[in-house]
Protein backbone atom coordinates (compact mmCIF):
# COMPACT_ATOMS: atom_id res chain seq x y z
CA UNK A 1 0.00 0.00 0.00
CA UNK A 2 2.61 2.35 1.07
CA UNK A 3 4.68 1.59 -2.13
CA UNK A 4 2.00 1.99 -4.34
CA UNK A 5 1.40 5.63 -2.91
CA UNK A 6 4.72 6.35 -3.69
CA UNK A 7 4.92 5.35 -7.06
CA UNK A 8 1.39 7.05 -7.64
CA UNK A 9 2.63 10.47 -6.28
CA UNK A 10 6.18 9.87 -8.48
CA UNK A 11 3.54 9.42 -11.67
CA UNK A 12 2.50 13.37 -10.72
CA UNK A 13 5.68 14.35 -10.39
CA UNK A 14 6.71 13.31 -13.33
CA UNK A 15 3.55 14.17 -15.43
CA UNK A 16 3.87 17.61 -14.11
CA UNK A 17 7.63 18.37 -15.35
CA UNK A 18 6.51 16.56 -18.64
CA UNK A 19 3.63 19.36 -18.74
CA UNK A 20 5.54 22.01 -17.58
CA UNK A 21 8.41 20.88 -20.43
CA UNK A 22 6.03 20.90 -22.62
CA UNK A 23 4.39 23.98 -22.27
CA UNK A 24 7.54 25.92 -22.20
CA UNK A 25 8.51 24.43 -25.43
CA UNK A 26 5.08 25.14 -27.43
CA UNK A 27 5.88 28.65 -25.79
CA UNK A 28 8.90 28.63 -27.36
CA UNK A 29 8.09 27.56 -30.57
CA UNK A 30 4.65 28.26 -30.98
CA UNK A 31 3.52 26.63 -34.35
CA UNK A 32 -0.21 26.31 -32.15
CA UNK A 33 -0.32 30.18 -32.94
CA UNK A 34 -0.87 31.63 -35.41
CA UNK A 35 2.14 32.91 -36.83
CA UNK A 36 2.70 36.93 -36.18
CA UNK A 37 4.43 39.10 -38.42
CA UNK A 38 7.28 40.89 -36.18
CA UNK A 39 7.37 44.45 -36.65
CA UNK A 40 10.46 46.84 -37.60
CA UNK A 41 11.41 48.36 -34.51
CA UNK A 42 10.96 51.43 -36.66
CA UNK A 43 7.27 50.97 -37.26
CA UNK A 44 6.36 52.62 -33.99
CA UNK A 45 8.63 55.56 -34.90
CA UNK A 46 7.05 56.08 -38.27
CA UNK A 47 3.02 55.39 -36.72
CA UNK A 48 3.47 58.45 -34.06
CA UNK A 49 2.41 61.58 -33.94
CA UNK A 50 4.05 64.50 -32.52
CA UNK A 51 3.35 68.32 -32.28
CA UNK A 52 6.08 71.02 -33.57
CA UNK A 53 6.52 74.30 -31.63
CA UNK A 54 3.18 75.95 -32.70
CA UNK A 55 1.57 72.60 -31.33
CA UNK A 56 0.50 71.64 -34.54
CA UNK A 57 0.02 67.76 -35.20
CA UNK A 58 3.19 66.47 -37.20
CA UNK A 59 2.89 62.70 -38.52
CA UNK A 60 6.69 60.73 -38.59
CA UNK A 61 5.59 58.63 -41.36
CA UNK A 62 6.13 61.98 -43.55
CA UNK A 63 9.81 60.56 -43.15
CA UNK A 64 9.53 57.41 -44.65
CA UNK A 65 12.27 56.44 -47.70
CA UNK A 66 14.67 59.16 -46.33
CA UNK A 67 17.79 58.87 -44.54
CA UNK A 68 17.25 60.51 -40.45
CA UNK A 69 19.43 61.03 -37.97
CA UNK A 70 16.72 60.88 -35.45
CA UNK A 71 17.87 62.51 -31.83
CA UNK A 72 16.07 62.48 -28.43
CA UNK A 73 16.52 65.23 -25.95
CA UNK A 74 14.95 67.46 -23.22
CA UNK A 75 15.32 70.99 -22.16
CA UNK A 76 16.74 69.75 -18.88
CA UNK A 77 19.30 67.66 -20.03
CA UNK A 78 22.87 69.27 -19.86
CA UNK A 79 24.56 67.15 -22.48
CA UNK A 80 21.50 67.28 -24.67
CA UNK A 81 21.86 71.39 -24.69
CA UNK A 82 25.83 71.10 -25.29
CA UNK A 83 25.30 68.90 -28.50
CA UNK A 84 22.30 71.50 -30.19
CA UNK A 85 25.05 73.58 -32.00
CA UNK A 86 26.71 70.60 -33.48
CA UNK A 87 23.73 69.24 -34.79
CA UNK A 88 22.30 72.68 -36.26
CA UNK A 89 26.03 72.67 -37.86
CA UNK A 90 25.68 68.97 -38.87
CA UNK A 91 22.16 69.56 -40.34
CA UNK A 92 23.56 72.62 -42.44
CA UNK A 93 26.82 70.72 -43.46
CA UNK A 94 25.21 66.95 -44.85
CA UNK A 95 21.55 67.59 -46.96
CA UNK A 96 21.56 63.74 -47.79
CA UNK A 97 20.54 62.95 -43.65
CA UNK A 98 17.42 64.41 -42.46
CA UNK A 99 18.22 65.37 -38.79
CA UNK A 100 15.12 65.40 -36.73
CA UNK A 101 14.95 65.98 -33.44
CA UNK A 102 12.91 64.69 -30.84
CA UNK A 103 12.09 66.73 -27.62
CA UNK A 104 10.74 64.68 -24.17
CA UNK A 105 9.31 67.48 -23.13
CA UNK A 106 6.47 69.79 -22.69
CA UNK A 107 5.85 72.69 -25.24
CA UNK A 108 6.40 75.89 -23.27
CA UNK A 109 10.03 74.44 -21.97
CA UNK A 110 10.74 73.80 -25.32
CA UNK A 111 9.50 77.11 -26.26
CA UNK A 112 11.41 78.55 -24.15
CA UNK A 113 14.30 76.88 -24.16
CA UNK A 114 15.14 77.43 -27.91
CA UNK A 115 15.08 81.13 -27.57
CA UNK A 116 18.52 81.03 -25.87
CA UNK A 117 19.48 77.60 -28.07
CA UNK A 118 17.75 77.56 -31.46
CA UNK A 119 17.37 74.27 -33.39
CA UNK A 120 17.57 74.91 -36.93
CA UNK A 121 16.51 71.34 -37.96
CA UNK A 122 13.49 69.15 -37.68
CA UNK A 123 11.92 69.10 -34.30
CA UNK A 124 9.31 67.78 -32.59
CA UNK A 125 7.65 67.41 -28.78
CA UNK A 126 6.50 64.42 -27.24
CA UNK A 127 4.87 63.96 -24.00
CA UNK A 128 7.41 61.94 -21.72
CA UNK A 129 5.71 58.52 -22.01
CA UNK A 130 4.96 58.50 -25.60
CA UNK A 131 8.61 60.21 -26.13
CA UNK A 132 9.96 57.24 -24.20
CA UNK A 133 8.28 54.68 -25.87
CA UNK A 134 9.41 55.52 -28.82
CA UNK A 135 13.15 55.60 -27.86
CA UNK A 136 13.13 52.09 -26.17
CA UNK A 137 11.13 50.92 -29.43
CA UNK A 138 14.47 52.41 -31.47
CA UNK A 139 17.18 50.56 -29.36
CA UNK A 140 17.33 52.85 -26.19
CA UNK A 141 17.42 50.17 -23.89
CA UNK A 142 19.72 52.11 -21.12
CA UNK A 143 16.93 54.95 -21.15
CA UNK A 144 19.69 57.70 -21.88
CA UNK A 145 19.18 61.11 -23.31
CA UNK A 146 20.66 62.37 -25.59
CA UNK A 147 19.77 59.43 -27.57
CA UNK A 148 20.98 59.37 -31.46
CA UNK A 149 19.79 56.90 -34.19
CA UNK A 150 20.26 56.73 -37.65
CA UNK A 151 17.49 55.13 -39.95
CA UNK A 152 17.86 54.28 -43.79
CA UNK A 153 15.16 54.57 -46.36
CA UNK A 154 13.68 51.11 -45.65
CA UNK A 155 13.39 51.94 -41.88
CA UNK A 156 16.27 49.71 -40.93
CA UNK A 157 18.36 51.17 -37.87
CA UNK A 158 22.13 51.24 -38.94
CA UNK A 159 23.40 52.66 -36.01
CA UNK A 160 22.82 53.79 -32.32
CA UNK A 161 24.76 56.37 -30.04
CA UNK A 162 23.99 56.72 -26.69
CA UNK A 163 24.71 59.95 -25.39
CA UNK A 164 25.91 63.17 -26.09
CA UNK A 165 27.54 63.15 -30.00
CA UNK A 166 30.98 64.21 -31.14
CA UNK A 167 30.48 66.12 -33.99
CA UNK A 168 33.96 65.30 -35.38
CA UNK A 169 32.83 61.77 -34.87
CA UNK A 170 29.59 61.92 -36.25
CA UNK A 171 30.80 63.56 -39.19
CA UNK A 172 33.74 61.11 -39.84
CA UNK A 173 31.33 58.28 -39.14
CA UNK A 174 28.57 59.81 -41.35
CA UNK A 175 31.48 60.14 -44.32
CA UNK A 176 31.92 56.09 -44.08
CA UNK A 177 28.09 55.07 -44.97
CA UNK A 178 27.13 54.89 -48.27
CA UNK A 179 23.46 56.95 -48.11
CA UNK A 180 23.07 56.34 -52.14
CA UNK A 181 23.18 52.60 -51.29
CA UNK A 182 20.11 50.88 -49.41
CA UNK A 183 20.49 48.11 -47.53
């Protein structure tokens, strides 16, 4: 009696690791799902919505099939503010890149803010969560500002900088890709 007890609680044992085996394999490699198309990490990016200084609605998908330097900063953010003059020089120097930047932020600081710095590229304001979102969707998994990423016509990400930019850096980088050539 006592044995067969024991070998009937051993036979749950085991038929529990077998399920829970199982399930984490058809978890793993769910052909019981149907299957689902991943996503560019880009397509967020190009599906949002953000407002310019005069809080007008400006869609990102207006910047599909270009080349962007897309950068994420915020009025309070020191090195953010100590790259804006490289970038307005950047955006003057290379018309093949469209640099765009992208403010975490709330209008008025903004406002305010580029009266002492102007920006003299692309810019837009989003709210901090949907500004955030957006970042981590692009690769900003340390949750840094400034946050740089450059996107080719087909909304691949070639490359990610976290923090503040060198210019000379950027520029000598910027020299190396071929932006006639999609990949």
């Amino acid at each position: 009696m006592k044995n067969s007890k024991l070998k009937f609680i051993f036979l749950l044992f085991l038929i529990g690791c077998i399920s829970i085996l199982t399930g984490a394999y058809l978890n793993k490699n769910s052909f019981f799902t149907p299957n689902i198309i991943k996503k560019e990490p880009t397509e967020i990016f190009y599906a949002s919505i953000g407002a310019n200084i005069n809080n007008q609605n400006i869609s990102l998908s207006k910047y599909r099939k270009e080349w962007l330097l897309v950068n994420f900063w915020a009025t309070w953010c020191a090195p953010c503010k100590e790259e804006i003059p490289d970038l307005n020089i950047l955006s003057n120097e290379n018309k093949k890149i469209r640099l765009i930047g992208i403010a975490i932020d709330e209008i008025k600081a903004v406002k305010k803010f580029i009266t002492k710095i102007p920006i003299n590229y692309d810019s837009l304001i989003f709210n901090d969560i949907k500004g955030v979102e957006i970042s981590k969707s692009l690769g900003n998994t340390r949750g840094v500002l400034p946050f740089t990423v450059l996107i080719n016509p087909n909304g691949k990400i070639i490359n990610i900088i976290y923090g503040k930019t060198n210019i000379t850096d950027l520029r000598d980088y910027l020299n190396t890709v071929k932006l006639d050539t999609v990949k």
